[in-house]
PDB file of N, CA and C in Angstrom:
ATOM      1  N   UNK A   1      13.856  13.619   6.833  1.00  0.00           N
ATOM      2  CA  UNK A   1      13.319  13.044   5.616  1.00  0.00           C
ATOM      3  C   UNK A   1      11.828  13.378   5.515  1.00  0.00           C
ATOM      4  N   UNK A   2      11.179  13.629   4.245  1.00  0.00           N
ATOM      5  CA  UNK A   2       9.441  14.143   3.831  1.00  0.00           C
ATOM      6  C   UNK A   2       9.570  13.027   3.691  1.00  0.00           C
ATOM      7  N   UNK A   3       7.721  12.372   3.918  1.00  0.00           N
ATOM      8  CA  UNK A   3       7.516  11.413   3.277  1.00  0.00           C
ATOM      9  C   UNK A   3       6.100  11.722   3.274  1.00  0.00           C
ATOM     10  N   UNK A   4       5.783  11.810   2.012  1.00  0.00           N
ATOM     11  CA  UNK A   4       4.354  12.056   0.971  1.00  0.00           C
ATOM     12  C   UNK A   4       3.542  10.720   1.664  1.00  0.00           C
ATOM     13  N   UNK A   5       1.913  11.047   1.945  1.00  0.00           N
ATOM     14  CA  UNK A   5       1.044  10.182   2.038  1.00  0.00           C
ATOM     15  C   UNK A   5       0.001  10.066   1.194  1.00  0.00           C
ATOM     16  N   UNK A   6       0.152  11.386   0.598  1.00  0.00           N
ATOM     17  CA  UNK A   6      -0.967  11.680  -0.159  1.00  0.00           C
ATOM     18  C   UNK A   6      -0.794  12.392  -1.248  1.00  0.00           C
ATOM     19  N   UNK A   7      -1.294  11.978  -2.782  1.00  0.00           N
ATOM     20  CA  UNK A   7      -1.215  13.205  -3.595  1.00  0.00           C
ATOM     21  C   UNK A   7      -2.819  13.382  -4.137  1.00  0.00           C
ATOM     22  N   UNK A   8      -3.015  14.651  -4.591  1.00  0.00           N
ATOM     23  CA  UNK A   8      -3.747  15.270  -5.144  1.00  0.00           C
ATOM     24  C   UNK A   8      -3.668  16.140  -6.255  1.00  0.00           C
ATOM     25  N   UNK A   9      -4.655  16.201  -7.570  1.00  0.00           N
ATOM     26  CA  UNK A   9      -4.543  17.280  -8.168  1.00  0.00           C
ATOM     27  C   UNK A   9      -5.871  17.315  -9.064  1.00  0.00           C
ATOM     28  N   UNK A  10      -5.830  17.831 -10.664  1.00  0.00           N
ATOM     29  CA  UNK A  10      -6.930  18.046 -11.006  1.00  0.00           C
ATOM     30  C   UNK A  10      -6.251  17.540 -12.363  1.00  0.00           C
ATOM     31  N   UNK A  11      -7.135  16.684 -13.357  1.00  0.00           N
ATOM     32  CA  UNK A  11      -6.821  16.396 -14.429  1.00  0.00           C
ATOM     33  C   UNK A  11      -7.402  17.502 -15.413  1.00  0.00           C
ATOM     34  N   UNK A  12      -7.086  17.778 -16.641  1.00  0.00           N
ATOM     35  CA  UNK A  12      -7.677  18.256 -17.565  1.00  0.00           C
ATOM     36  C   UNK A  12      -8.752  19.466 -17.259  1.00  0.00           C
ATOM     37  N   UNK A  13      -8.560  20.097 -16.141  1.00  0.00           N
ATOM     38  CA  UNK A  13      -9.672  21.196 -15.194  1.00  0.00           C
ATOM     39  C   UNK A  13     -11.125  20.149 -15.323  1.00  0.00           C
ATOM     40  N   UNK A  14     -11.193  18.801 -15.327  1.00  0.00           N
ATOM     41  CA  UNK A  14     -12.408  17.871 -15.688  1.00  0.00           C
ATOM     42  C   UNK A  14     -12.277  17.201 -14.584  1.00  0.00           C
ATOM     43  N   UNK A  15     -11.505  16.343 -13.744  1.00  0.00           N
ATOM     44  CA  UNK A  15     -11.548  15.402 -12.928  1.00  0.00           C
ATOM     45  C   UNK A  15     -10.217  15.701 -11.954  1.00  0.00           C
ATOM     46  N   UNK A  16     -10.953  15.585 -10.388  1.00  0.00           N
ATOM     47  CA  UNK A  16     -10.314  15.402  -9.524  1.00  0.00           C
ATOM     48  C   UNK A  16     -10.040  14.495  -8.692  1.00  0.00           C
ATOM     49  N   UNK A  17      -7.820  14.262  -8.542  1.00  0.00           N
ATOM     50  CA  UNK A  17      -7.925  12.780  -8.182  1.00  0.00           C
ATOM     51  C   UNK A  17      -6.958  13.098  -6.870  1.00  0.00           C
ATOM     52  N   UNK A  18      -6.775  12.088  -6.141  1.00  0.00           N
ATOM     53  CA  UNK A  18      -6.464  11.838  -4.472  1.00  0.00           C
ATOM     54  C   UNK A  18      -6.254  10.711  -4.294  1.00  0.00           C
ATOM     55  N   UNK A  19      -5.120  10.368  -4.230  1.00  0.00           N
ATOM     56  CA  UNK A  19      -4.040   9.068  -4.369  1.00  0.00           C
ATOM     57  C   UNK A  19      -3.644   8.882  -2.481  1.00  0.00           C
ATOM     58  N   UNK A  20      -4.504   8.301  -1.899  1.00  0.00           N
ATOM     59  CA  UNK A  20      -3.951   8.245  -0.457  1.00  0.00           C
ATOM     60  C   UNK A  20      -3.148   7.264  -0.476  1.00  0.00           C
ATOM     61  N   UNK A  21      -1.559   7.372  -1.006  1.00  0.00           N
ATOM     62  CA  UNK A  21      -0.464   6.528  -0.599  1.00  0.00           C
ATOM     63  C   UNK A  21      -0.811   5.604   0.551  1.00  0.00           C
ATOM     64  N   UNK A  22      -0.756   5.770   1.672  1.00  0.00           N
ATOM     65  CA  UNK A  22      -0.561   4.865   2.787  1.00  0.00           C
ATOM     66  C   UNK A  22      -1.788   3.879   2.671  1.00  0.00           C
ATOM     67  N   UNK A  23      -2.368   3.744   2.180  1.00  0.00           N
ATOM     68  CA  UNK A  23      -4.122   3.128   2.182  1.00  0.00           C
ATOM     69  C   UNK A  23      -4.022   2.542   0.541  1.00  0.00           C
ATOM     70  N   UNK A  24      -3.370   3.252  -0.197  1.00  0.00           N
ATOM     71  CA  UNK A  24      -3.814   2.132  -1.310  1.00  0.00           C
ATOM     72  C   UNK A  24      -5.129   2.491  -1.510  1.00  0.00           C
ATOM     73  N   UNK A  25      -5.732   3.579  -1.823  1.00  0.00           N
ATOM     74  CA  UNK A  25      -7.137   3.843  -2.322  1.00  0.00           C
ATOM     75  C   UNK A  25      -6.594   5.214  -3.582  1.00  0.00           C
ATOM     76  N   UNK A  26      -7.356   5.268  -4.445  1.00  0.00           N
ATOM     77  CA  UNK A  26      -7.403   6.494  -5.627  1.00  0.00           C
ATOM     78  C   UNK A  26      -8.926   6.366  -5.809  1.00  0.00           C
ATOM     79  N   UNK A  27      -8.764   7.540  -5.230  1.00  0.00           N
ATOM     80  CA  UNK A  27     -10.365   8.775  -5.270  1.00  0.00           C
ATOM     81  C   UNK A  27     -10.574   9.363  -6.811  1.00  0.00           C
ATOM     82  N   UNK A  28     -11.592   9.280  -7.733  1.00  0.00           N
ATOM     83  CA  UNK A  28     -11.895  10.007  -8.397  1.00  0.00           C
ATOM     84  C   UNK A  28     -12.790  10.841  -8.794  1.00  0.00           C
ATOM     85  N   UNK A  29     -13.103  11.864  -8.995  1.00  0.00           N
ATOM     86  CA  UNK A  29     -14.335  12.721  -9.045  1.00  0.00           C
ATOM     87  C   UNK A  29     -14.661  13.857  -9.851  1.00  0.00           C
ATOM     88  N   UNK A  30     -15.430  13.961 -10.960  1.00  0.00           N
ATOM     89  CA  UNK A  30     -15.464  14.380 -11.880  1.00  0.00           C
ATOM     90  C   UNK A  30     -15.271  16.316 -10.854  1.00  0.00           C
ATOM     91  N   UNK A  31     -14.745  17.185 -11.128  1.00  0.00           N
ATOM     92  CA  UNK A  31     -14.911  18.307 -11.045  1.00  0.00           C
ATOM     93  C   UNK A  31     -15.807  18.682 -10.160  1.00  0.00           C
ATOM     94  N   UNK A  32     -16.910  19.157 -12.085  1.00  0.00           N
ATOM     95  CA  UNK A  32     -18.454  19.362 -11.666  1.00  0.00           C
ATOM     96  C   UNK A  32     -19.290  19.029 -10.508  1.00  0.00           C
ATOM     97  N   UNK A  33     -18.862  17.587  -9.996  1.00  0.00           N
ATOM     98  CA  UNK A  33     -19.652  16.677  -9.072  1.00  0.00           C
ATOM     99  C   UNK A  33     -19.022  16.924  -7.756  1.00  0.00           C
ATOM    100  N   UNK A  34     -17.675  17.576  -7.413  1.00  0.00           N
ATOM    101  CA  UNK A  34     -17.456  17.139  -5.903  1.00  0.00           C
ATOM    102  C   UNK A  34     -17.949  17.581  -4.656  1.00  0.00           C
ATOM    103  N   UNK A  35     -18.567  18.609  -5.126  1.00  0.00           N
ATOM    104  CA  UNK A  35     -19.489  19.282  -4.015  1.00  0.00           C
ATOM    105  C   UNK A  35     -21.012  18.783  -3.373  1.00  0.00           C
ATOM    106  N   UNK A  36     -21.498  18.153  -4.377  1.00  0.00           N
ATOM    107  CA  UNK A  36     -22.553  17.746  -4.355  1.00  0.00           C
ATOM    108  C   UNK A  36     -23.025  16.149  -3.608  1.00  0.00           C
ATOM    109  N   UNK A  37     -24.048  15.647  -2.648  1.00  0.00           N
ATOM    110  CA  UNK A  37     -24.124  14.467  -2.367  1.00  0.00           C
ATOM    111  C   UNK A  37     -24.025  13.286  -3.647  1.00  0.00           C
ATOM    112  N   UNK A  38     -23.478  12.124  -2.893  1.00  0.00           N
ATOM    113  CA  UNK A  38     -23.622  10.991  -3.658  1.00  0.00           C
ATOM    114  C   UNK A  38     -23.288  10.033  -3.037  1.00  0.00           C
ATOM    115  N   UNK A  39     -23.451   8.585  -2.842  1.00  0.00           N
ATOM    116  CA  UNK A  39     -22.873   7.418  -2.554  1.00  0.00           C
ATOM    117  C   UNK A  39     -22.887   6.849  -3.579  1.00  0.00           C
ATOM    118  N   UNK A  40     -21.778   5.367  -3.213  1.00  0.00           N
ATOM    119  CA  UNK A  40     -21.237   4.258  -4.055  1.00  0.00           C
ATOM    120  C   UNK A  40     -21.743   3.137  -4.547  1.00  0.00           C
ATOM    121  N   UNK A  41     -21.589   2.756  -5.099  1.00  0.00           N
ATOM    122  CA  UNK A  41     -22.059   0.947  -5.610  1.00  0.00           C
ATOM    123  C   UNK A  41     -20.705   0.224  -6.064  1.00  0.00           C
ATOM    124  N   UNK A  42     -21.044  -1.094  -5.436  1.00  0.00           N
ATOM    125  CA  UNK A  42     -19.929  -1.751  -5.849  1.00  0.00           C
ATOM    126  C   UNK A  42     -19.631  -2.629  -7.514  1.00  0.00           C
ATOM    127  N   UNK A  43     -19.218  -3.053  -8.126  1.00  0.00           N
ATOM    128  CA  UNK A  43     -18.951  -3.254  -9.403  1.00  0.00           C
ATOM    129  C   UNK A  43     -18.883  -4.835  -9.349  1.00  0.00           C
ATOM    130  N   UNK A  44     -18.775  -5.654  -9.913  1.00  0.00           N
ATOM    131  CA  UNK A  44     -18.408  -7.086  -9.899  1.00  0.00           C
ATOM    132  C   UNK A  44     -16.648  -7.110  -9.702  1.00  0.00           C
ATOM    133  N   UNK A  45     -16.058  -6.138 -11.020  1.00  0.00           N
ATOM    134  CA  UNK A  45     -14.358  -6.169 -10.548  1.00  0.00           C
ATOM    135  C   UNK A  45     -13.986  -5.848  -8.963  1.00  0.00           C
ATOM    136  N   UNK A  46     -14.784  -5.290  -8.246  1.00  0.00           N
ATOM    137  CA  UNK A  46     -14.828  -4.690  -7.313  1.00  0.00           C
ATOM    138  C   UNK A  46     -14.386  -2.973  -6.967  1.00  0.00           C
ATOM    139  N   UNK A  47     -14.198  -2.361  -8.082  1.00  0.00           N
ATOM    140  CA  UNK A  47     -14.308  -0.961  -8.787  1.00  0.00           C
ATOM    141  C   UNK A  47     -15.911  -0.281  -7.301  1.00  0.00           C
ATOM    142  N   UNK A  48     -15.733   0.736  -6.982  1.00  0.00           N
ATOM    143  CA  UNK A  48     -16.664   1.526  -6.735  1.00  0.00           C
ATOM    144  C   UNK A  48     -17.133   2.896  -7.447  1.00  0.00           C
ATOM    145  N   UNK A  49     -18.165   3.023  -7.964  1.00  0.00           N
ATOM    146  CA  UNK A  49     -18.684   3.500  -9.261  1.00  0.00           C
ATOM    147  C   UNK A  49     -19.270   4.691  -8.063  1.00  0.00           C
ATOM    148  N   UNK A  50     -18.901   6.113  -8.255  1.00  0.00           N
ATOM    149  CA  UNK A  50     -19.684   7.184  -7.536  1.00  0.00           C
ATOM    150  C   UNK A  50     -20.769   8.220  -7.905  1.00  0.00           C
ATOM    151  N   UNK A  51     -21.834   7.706  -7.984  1.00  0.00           N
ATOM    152  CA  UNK A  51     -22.968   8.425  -8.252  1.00  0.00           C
ATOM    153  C   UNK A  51     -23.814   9.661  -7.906  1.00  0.00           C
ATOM    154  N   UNK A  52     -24.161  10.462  -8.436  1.00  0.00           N
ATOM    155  CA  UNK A  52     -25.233  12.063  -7.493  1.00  0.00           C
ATOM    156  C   UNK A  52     -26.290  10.939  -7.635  1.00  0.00           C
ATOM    157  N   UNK A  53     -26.720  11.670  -6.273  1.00  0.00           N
ATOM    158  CA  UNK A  53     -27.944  10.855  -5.204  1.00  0.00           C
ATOM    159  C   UNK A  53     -28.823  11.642  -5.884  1.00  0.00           C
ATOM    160  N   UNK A  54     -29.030  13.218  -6.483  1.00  0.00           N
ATOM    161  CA  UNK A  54     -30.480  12.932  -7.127  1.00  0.00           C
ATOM    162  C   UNK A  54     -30.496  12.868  -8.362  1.00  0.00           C
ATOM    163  N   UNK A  55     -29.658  12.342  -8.951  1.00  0.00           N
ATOM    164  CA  UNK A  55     -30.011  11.684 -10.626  1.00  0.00           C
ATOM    165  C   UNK A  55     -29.393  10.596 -11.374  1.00  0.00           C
ATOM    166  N   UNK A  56     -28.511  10.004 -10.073  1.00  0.00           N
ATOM    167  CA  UNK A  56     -27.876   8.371  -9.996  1.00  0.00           C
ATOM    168  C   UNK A  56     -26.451   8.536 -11.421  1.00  0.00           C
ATOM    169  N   UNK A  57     -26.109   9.854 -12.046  1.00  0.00           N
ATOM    170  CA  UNK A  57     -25.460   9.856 -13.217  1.00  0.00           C
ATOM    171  C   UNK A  57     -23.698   9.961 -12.449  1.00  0.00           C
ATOM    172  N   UNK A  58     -22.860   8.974 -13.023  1.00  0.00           N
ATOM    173  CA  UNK A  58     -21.447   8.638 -12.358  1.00  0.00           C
ATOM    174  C   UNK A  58     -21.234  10.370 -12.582  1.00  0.00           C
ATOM    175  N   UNK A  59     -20.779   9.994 -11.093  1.00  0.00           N
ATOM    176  CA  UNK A  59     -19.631  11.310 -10.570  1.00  0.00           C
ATOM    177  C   UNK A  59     -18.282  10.862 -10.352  1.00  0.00           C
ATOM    178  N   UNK A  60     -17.971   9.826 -10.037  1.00  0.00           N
ATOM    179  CA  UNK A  60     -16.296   9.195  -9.886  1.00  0.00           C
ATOM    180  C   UNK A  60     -16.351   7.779  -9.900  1.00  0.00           C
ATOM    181  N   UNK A  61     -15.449   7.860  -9.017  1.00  0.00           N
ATOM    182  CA  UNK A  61     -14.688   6.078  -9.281  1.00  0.00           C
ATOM    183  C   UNK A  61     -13.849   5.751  -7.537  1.00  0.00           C
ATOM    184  N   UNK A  62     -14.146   4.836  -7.051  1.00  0.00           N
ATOM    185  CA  UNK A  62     -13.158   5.240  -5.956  1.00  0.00           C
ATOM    186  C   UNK A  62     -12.274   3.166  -6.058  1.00  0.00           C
ATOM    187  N   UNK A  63     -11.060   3.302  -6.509  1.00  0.00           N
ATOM    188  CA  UNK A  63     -10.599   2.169  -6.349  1.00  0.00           C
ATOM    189  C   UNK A  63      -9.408   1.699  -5.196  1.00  0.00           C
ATOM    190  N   UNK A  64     -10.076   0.634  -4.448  1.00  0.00           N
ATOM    191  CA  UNK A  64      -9.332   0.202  -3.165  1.00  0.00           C
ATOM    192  C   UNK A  64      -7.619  -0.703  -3.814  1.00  0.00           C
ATOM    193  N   UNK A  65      -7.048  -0.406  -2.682  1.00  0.00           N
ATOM    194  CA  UNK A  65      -5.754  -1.693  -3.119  1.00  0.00           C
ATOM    195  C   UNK A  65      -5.326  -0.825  -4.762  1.00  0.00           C
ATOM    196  N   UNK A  66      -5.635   0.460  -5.283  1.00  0.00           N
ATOM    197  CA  UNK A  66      -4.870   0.142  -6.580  1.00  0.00           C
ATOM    198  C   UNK A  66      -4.016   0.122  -7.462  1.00  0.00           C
ATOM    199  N   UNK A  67      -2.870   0.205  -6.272  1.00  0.00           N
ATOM    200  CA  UNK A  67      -1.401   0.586  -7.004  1.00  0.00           C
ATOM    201  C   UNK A  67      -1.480  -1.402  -6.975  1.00  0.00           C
ATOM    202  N   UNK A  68      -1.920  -1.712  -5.568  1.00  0.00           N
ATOM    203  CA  UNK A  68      -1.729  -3.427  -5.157  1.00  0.00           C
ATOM    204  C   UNK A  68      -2.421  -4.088  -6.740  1.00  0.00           C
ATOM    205  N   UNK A  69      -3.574  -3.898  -6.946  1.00  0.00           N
ATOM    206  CA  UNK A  69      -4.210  -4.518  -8.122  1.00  0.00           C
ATOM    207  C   UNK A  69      -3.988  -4.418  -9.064  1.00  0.00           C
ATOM    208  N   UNK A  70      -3.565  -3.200  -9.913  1.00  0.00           N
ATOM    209  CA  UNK A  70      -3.127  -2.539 -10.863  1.00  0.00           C
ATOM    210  C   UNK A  70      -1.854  -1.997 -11.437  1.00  0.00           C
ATOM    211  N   UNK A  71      -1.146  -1.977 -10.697  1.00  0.00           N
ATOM    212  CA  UNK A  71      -0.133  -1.306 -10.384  1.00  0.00           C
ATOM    213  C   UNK A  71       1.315  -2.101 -11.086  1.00  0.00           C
ATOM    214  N   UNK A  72       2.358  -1.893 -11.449  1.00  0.00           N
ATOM    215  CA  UNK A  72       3.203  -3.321 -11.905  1.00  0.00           C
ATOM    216  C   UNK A  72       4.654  -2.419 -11.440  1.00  0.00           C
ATOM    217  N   UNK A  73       4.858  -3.633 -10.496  1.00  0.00           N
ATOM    218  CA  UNK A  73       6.338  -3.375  -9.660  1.00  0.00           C
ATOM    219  C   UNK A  73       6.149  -2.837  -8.290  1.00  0.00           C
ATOM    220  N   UNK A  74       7.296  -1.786  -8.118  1.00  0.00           N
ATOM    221  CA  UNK A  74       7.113  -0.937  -6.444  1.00  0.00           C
ATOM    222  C   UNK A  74       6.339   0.164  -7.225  1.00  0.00           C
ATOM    223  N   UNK A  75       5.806   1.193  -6.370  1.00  0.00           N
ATOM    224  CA  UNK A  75       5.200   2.305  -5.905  1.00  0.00           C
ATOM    225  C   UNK A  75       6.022   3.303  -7.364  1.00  0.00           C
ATOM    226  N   UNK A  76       5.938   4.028  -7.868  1.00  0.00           N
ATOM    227  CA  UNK A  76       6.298   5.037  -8.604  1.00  0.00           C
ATOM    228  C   UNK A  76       6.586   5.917  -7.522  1.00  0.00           C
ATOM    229  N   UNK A  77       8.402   6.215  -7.535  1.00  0.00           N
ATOM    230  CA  UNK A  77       8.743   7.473  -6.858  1.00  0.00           C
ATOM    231  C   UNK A  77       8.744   8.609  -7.463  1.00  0.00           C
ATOM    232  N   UNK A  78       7.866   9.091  -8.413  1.00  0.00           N
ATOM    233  CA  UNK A  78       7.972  10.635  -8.806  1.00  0.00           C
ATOM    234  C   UNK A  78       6.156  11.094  -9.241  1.00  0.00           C
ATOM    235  N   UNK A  79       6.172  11.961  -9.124  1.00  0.00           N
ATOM    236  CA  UNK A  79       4.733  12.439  -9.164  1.00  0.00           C
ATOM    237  C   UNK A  79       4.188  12.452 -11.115  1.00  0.00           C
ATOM    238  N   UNK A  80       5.591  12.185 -11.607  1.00  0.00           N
ATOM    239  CA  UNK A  80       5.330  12.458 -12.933  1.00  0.00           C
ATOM    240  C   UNK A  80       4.891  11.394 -12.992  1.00  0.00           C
ATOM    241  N   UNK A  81       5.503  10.246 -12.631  1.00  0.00           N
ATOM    242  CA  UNK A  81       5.472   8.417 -12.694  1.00  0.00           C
ATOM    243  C   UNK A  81       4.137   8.463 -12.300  1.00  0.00           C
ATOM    244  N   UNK A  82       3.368   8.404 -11.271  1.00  0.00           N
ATOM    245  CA  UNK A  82       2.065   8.496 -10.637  1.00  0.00           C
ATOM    246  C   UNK A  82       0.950   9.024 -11.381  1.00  0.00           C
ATOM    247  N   UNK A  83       1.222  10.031 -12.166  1.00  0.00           N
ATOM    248  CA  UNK A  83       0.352  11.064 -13.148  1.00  0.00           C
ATOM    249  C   UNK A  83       0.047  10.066 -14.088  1.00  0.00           C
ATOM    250  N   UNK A  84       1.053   9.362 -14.331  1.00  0.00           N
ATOM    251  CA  UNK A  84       1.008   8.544 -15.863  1.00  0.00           C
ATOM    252  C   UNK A  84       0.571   7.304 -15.740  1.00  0.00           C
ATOM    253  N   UNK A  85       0.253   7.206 -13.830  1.00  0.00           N
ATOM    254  CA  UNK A  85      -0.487   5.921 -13.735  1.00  0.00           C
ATOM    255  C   UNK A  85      -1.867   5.895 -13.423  1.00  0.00           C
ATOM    256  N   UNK A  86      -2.180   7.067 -13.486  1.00  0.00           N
ATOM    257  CA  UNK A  86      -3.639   7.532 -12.662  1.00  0.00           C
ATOM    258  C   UNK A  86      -4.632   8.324 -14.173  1.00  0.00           C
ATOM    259  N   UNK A  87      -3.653   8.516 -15.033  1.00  0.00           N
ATOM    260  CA  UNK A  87      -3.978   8.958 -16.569  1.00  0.00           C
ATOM    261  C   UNK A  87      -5.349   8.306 -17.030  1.00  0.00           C
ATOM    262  N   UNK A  88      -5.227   6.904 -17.110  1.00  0.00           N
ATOM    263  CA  UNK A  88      -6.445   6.039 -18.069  1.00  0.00           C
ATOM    264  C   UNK A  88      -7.608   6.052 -17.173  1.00  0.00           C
ATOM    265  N   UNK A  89      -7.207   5.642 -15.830  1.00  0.00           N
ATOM    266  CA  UNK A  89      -8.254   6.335 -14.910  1.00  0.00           C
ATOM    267  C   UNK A  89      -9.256   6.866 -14.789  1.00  0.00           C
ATOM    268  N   UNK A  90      -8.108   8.437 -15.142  1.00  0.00           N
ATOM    269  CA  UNK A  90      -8.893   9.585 -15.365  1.00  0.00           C
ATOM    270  C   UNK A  90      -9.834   9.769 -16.482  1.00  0.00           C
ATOM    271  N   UNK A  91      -9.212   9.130 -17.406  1.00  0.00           N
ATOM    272  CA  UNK A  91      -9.926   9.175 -19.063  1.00  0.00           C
ATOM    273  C   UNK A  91     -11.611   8.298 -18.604  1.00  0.00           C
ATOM    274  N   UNK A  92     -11.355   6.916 -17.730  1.00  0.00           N
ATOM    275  CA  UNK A  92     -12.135   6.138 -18.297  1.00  0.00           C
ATOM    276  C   UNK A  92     -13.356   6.441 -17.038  1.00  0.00           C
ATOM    277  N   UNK A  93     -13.175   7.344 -16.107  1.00  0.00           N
ATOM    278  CA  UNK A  93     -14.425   7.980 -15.391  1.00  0.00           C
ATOM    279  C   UNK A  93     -14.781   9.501 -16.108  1.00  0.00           C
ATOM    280  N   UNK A  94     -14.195   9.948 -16.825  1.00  0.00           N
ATOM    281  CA  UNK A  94     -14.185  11.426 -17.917  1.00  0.00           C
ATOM    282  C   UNK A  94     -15.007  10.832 -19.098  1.00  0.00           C
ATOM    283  N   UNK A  95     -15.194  10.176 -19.539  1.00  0.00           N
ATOM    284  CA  UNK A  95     -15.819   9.410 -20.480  1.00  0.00           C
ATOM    285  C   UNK A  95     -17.180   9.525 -20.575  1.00  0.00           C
TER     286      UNK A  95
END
């Protein structure tokens, strides 16, 4: 039996995302930005907002727990299902 821990891909050639199944974390990161330094700040929702260290302008999003927080039901078994949950996401750090 496979069993996926992790997915990855690239939205819209704009944002790149990394769904570490086993951990319950979704990585987001604009493209443009992933090469480059940056650290996090935390949000009041508890959202982590990812910033470039030399001009503080959002580069991603990194959210803990968020199939647990967000998520409604079990786990989406298909990558299409997952795409369509990681979608608004993508939109609302692309923004």
């Amino acid at each position: 039996m496979v069993k996926v821990d992790t997915i990855e891909g690239i939205v819209d050639d704009v944002l790149w995302c990394h769904y570490d199944i086993t951990n319950d974390v979704l990585y987001l990161r604009l493209v443009k930005y992933r090469g480059i330094p940056a650290y996090s700040e935390e949000t009041d929702d508890g959202l982590l907002i990812v910033r470039r260290e030399d001009n503080d302008e959002v580069a991603g999003m990194t959210i803990i727990n968020w199939w647990k927080r967000f998520g409604t039901g079990e786990l989406p078994d298909s990558i299409h299902e997952l795409e369509r949950a990681i979608e608004p996401w993508a939109r609302r750090v692309a923004a």
